[in-house]
Protein backbone atom coordinates (compact mmCIF):
# COMPACT_ATOMS: atom_id res chain seq x y z
CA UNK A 1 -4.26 -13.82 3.13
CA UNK A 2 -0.37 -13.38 2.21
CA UNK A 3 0.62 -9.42 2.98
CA UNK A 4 4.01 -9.26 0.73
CA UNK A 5 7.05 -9.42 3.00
CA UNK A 6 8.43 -6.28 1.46
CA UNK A 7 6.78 -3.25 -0.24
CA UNK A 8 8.52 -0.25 -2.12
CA UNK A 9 7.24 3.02 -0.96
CA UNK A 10 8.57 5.93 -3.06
CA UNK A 11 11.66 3.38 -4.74
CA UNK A 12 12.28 2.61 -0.99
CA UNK A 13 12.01 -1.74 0.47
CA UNK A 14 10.31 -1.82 3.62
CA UNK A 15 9.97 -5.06 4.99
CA UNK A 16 6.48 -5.99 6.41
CA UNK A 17 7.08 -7.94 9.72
CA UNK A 18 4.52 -9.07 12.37
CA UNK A 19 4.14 -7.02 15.63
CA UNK A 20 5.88 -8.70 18.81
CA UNK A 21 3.71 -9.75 21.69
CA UNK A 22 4.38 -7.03 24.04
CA UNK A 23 3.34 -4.24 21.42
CA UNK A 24 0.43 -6.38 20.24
CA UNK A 25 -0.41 -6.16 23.94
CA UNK A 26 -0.43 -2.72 24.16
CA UNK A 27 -3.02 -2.73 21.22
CA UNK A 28 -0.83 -1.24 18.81
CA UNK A 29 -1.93 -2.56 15.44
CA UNK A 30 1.61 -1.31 13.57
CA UNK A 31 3.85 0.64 13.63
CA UNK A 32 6.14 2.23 10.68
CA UNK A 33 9.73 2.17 11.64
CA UNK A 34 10.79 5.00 8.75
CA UNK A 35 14.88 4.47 9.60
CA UNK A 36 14.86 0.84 9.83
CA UNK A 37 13.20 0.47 6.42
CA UNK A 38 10.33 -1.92 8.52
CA UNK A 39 6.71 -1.73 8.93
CA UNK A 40 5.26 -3.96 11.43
CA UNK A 41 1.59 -5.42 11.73
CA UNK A 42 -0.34 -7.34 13.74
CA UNK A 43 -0.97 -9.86 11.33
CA UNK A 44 -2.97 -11.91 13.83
CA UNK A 45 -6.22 -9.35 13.00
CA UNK A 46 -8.91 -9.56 10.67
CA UNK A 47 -7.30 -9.45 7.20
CA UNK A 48 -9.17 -6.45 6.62
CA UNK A 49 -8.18 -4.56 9.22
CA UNK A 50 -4.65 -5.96 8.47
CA UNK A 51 -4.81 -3.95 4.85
CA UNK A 52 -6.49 -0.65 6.58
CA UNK A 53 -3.45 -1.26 8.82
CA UNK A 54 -1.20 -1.44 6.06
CA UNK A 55 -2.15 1.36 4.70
CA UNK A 56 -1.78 3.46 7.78
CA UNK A 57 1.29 3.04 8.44
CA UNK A 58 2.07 3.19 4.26
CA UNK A 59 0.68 6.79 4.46
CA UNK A 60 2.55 7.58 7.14
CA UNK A 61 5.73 7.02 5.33
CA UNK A 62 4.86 9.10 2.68
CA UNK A 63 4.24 11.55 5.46
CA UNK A 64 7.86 10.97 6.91
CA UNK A 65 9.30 11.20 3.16
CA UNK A 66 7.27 14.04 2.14
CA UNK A 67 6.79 16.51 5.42
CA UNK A 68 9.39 15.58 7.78
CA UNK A 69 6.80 14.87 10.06
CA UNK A 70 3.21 12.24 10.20
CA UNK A 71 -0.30 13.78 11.02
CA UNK A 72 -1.86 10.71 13.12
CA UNK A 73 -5.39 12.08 12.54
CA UNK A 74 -4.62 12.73 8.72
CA UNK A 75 -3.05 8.97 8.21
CA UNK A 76 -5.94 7.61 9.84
CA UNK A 77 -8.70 9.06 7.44
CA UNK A 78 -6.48 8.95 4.44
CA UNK A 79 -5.71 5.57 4.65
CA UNK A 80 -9.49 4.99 5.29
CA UNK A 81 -10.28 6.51 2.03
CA UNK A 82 -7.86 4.46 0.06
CA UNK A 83 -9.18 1.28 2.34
CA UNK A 84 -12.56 1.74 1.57
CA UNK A 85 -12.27 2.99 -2.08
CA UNK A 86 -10.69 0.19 -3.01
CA UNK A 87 -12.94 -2.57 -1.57
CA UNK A 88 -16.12 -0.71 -2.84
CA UNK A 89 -14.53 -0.29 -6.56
CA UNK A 90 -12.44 -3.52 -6.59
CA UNK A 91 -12.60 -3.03 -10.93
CA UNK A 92 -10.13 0.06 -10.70
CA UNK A 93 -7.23 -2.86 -9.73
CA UNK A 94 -7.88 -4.38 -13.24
CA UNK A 95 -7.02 -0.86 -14.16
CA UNK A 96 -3.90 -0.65 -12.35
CA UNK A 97 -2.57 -3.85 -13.33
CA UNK A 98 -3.40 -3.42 -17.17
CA UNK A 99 -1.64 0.36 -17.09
CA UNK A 100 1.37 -1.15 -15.42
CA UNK A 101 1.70 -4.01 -17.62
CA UNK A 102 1.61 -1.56 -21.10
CA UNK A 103 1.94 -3.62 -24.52
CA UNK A 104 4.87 -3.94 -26.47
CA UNK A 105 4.82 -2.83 -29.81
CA UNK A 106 5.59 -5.89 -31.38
CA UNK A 107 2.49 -7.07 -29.27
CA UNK A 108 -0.60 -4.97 -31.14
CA UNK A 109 -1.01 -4.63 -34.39
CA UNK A 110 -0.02 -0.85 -35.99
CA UNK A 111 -3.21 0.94 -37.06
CA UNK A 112 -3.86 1.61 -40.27
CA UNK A 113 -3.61 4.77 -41.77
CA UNK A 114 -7.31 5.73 -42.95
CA UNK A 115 -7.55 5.56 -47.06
CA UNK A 116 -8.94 8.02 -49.15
C-alpha cells in the first residue's frame, strides 16, 4: 500500500513522512506536527492500522484548525468511525469520486424539453 506523500487538509499540504526509530520505539504510531505542515506514521504497521492512523492524526488537524486545541479521546473514536465506515461501505468511494469528477456540459446530452 502507497499512503500519498502529501495530503491537503482544509486547502493546507501536509506531507506524510514515516516515524523515526526512536519515536517508533516509544510506540507512538504518528504524530501530527500542525506548524511544520507534517504528519508522520509508522508506516512499518499493518496497512490498516496505517489508514486508522492516518486518520487520527487527520482529525486532529482539523481539531488544531478548527478549536485551537485536539481532544485525544475525541480523535481517537472519530477517526474510528470514519476508519470503519469506510471499510464496511467501500461503495460510498465510487460516490465520492463520481461527485468530484462532475460532467461537463458538452459531455451529456441536454434533456429534452417534454412535448405536448
Amino acid at each position: 500500500m502507497q499512503i500519498p506523500g502529501e495530503l491537503a487538509i482544509f486547502g493546507r499540504t501536509y506531507d506524510v513522512r514515516n516515524v523515526d526509530s526512536i519515536h517508533a520505539c516509544d510506540g507512538i504510531l504518528g504524530m501530527a506536527a500542525y506548524r511544520d505542515g507534517v504528519i508522520y506514521l509508522d508506516l512499518s504497521m499493518a496497512p490498516s492500522l496505517v489508514l486508522s492512523t492516518l486518520w487520527h492524526e487527520a482529525f486532529h488537524i482539523a481539531q488544531q484548525d478548527i478549536l485551537g486545541t485536539v481532544d485525544e479521546v475525541e480523535a481517537r473514536w472519530v477517526s474510528l468511525f470514519i476508519h470503519t465506515f469506510l471499510l464496511q461501505n467501500p461503495a460510498i468511494l465510487k460516490c465520492y469520486h463520481a461527485a468530484s469528477n462532475p460532467v461537463s456540459f458538452n459531455d451529456e446530452e441536454p434533456e429534452k424539453a417534454p412535448q405536448k
